[in-house]
PDB file of N, CA and C in Angstrom:
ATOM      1  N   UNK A   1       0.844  -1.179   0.000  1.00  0.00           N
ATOM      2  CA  UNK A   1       0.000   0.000   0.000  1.00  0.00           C
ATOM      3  C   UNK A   1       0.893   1.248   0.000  1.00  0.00           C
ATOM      4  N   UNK A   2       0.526   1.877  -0.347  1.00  0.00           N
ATOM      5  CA  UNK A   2       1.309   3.359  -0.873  1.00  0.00           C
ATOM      6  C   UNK A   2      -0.287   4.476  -0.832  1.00  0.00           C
ATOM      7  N   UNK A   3       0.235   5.530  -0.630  1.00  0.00           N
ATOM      8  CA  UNK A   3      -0.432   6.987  -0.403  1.00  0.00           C
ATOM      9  C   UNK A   3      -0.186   7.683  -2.195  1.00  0.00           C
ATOM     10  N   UNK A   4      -1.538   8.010  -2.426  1.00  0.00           N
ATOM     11  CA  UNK A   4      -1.600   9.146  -3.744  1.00  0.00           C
ATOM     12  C   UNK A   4      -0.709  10.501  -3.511  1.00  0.00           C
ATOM     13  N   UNK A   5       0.204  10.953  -3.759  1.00  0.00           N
ATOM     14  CA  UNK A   5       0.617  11.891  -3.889  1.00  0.00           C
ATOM     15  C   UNK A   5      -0.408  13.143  -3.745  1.00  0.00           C
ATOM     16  N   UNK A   6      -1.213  13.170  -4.595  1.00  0.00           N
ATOM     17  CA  UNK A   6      -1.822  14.206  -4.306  1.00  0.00           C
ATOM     18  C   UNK A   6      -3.008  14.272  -3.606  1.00  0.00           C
ATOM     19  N   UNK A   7      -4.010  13.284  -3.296  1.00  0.00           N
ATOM     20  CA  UNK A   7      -5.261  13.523  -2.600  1.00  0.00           C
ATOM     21  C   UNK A   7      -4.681  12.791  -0.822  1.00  0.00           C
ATOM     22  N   UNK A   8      -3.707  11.936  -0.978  1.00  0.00           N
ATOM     23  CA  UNK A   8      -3.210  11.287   0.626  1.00  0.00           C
ATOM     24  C   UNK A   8      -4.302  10.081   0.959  1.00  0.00           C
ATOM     25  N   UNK A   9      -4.914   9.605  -0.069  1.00  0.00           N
ATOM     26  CA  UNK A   9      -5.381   8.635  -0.331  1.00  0.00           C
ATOM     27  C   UNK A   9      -4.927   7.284  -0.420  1.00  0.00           C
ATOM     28  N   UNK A  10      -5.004   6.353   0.553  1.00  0.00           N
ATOM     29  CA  UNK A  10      -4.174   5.046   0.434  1.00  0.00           C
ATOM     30  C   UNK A  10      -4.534   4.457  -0.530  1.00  0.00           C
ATOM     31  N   UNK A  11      -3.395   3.396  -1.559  1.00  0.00           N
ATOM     32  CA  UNK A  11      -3.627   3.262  -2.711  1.00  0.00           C
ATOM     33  C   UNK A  11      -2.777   1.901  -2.415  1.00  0.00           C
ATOM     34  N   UNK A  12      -3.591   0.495  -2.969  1.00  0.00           N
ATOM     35  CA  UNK A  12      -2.814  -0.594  -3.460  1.00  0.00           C
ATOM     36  C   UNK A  12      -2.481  -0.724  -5.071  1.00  0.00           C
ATOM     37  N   UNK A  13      -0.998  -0.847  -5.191  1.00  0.00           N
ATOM     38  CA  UNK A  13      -0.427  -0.690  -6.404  1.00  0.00           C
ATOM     39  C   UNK A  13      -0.633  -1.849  -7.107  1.00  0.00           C
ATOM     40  N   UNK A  14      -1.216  -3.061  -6.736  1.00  0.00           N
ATOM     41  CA  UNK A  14      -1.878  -3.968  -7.405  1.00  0.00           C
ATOM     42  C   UNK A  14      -3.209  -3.556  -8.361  1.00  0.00           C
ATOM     43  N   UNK A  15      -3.738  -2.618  -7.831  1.00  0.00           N
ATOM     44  CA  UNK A  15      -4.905  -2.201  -8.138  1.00  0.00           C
ATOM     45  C   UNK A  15      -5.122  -0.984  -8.297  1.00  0.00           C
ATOM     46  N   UNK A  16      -3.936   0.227  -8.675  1.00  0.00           N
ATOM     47  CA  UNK A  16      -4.478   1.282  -8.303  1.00  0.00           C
ATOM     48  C   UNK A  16      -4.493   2.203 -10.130  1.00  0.00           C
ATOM     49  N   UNK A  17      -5.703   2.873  -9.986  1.00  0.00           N
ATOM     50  CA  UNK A  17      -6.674   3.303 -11.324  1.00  0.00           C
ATOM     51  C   UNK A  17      -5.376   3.858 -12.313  1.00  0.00           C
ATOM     52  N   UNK A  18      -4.340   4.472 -11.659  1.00  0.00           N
ATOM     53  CA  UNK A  18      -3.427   4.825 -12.657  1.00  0.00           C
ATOM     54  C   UNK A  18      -1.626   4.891 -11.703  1.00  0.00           C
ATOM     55  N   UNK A  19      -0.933   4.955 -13.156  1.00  0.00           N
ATOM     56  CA  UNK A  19       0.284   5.005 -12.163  1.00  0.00           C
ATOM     57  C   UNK A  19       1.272   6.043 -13.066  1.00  0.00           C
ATOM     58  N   UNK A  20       2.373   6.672 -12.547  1.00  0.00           N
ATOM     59  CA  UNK A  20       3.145   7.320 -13.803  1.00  0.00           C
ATOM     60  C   UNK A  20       4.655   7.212 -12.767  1.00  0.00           C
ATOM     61  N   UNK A  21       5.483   7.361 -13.676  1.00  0.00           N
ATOM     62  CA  UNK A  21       6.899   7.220 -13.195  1.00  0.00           C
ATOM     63  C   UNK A  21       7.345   8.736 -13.441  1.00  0.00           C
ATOM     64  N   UNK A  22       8.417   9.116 -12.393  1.00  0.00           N
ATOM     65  CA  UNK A  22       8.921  10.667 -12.492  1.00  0.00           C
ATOM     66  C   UNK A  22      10.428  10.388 -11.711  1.00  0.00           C
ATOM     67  N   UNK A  23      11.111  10.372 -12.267  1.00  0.00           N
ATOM     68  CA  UNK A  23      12.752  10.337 -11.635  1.00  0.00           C
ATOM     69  C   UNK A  23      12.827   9.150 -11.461  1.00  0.00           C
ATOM     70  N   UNK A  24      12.901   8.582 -12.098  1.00  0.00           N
ATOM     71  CA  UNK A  24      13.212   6.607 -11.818  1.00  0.00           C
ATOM     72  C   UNK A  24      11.749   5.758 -11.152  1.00  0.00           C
ATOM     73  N   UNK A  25      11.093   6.794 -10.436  1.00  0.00           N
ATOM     74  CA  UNK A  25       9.997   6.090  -9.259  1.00  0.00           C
ATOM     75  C   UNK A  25       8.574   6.169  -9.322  1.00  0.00           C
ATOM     76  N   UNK A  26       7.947   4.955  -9.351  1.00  0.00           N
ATOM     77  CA  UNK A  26       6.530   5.177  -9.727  1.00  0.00           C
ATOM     78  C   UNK A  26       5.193   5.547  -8.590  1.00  0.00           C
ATOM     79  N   UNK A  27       4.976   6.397  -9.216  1.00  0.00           N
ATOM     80  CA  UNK A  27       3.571   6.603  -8.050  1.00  0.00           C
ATOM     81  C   UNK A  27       2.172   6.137  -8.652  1.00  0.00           C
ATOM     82  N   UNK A  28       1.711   5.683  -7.497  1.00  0.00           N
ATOM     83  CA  UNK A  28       0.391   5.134  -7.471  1.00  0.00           C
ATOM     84  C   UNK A  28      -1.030   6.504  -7.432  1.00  0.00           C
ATOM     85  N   UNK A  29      -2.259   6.327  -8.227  1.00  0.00           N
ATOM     86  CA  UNK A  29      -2.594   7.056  -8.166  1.00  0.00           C
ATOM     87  C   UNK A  29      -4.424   6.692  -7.385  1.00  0.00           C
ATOM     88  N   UNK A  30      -4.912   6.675  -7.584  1.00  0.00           N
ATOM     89  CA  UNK A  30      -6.521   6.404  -7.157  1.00  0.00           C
ATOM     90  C   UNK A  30      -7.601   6.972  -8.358  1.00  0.00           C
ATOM     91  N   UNK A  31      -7.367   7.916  -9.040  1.00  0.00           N
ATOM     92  CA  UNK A  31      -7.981   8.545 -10.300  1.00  0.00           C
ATOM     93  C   UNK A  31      -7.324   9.151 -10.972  1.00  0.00           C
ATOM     94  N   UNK A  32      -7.530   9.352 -11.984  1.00  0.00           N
ATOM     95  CA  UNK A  32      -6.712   9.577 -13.376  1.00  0.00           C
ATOM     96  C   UNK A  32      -6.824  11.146 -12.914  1.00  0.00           C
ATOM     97  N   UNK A  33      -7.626  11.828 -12.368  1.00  0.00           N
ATOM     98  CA  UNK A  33      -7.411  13.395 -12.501  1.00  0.00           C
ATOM     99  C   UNK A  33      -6.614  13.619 -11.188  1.00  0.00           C
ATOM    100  N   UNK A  34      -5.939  12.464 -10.017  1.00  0.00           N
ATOM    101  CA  UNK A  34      -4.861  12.744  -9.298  1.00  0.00           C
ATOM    102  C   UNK A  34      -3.394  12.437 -10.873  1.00  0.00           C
ATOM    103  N   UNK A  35      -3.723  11.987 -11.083  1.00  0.00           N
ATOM    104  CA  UNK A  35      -2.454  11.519 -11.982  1.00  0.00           C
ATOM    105  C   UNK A  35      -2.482  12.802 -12.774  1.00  0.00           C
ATOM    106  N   UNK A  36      -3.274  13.156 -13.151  1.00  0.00           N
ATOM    107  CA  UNK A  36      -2.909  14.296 -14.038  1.00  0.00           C
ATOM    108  C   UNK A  36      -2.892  15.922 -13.241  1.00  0.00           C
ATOM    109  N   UNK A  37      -3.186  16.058 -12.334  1.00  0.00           N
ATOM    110  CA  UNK A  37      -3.118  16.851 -11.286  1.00  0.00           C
ATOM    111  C   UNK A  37      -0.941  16.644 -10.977  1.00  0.00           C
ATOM    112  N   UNK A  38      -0.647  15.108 -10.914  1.00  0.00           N
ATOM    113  CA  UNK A  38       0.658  15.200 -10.713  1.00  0.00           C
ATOM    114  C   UNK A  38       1.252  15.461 -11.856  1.00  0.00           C
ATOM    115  N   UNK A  39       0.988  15.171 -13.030  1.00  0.00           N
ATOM    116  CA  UNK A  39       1.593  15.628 -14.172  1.00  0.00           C
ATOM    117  C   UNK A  39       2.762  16.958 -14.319  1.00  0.00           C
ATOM    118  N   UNK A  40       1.108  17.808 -14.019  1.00  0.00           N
ATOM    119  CA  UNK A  40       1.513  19.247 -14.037  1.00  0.00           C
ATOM    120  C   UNK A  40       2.432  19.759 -13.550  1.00  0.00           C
ATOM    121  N   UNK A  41       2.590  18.999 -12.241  1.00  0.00           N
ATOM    122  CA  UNK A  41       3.452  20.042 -11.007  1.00  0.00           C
ATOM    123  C   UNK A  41       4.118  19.066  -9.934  1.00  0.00           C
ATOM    124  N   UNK A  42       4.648  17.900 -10.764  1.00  0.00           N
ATOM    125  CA  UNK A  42       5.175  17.036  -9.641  1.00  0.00           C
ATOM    126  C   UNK A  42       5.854  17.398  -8.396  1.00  0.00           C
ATOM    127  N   UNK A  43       6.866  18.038  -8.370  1.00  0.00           N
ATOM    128  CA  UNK A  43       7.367  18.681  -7.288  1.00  0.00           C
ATOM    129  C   UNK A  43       6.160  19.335  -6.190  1.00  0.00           C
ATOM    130  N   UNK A  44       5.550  19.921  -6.495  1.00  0.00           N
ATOM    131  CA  UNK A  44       4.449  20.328  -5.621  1.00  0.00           C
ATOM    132  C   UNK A  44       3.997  19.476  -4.658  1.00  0.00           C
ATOM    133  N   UNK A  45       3.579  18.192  -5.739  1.00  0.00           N
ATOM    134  CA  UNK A  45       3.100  16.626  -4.588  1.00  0.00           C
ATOM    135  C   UNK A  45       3.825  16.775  -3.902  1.00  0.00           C
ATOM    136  N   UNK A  46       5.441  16.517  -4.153  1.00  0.00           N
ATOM    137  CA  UNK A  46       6.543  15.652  -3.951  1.00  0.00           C
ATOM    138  C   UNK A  46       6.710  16.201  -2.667  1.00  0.00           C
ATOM    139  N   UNK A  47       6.545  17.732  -2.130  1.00  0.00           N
ATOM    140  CA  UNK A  47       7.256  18.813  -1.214  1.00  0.00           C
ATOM    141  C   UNK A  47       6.273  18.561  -0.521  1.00  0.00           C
ATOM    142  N   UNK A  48       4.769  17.714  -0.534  1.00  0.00           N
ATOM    143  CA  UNK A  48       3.726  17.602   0.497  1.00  0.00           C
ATOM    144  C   UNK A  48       2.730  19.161   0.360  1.00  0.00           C
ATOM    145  N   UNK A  49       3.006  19.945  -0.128  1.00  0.00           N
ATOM    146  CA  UNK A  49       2.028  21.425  -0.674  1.00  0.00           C
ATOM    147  C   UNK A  49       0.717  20.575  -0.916  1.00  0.00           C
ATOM    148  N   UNK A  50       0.073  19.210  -1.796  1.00  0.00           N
ATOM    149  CA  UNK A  50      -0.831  19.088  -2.122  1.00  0.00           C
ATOM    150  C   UNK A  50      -1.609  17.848  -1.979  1.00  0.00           C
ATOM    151  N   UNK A  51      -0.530  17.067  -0.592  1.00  0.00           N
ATOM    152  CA  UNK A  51      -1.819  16.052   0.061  1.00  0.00           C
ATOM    153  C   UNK A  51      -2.324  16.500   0.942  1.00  0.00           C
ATOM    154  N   UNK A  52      -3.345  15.860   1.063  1.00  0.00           N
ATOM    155  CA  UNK A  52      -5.086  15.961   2.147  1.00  0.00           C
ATOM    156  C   UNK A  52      -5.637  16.622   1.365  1.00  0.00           C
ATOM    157  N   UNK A  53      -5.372  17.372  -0.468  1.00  0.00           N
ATOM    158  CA  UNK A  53      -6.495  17.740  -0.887  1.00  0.00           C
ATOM    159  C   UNK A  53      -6.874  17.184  -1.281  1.00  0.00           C
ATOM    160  N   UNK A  54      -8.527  17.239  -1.407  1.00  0.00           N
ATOM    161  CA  UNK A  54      -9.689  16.484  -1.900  1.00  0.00           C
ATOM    162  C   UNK A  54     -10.082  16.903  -3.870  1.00  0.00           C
ATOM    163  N   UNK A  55      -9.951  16.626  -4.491  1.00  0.00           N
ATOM    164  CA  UNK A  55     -10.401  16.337  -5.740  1.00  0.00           C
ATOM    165  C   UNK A  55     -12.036  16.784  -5.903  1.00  0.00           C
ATOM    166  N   UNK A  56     -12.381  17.651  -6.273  1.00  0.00           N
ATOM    167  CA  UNK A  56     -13.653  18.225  -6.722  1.00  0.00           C
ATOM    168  C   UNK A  56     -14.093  17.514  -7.818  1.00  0.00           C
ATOM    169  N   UNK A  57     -15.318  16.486  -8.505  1.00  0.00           N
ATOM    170  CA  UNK A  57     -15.694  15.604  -9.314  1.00  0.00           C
ATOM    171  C   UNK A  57     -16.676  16.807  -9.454  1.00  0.00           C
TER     172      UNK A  57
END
C-alpha cells in the first residue's frame, strides 16, 4: 500500500486506477485526474504542498 501523492489517499499498487513514473519512481494514483493533477506540477506533490487535498468531481 502506498499513499496518492496528491489527494493522501491510500492506494494498493496492485490495483491502483493509474500510475506514472517521475525520476526513476513510480507513483500510485486512485484517479486519473490525481495523476494528471501530478503531471503538471510534480514537485508540488513531492514537497507535500498538495496532500489531504480532496479532488472536486
Amino acid at each position: 500500500m502506498t499513499k496518492d501523492p496528491v489527494c493522501g489517499m491510500v492506494v494498493d499498487e496492485k490495483t491502483a486506477v493509474a500510475q506514472y513514473e517521475y525520476k526513476g519512481k513510480v507513483y500510485y494514483f486512485c484517479a486519473q485526474s490525481c495523476k494528471m493533477a501530478f503531471q503538471k506540477d510534480p514537485e508540488k506533490y513531492l514537497q507535500g504542498k498538495g496532500e489531504g487535498m480532496r479532488m472536486q468531481m
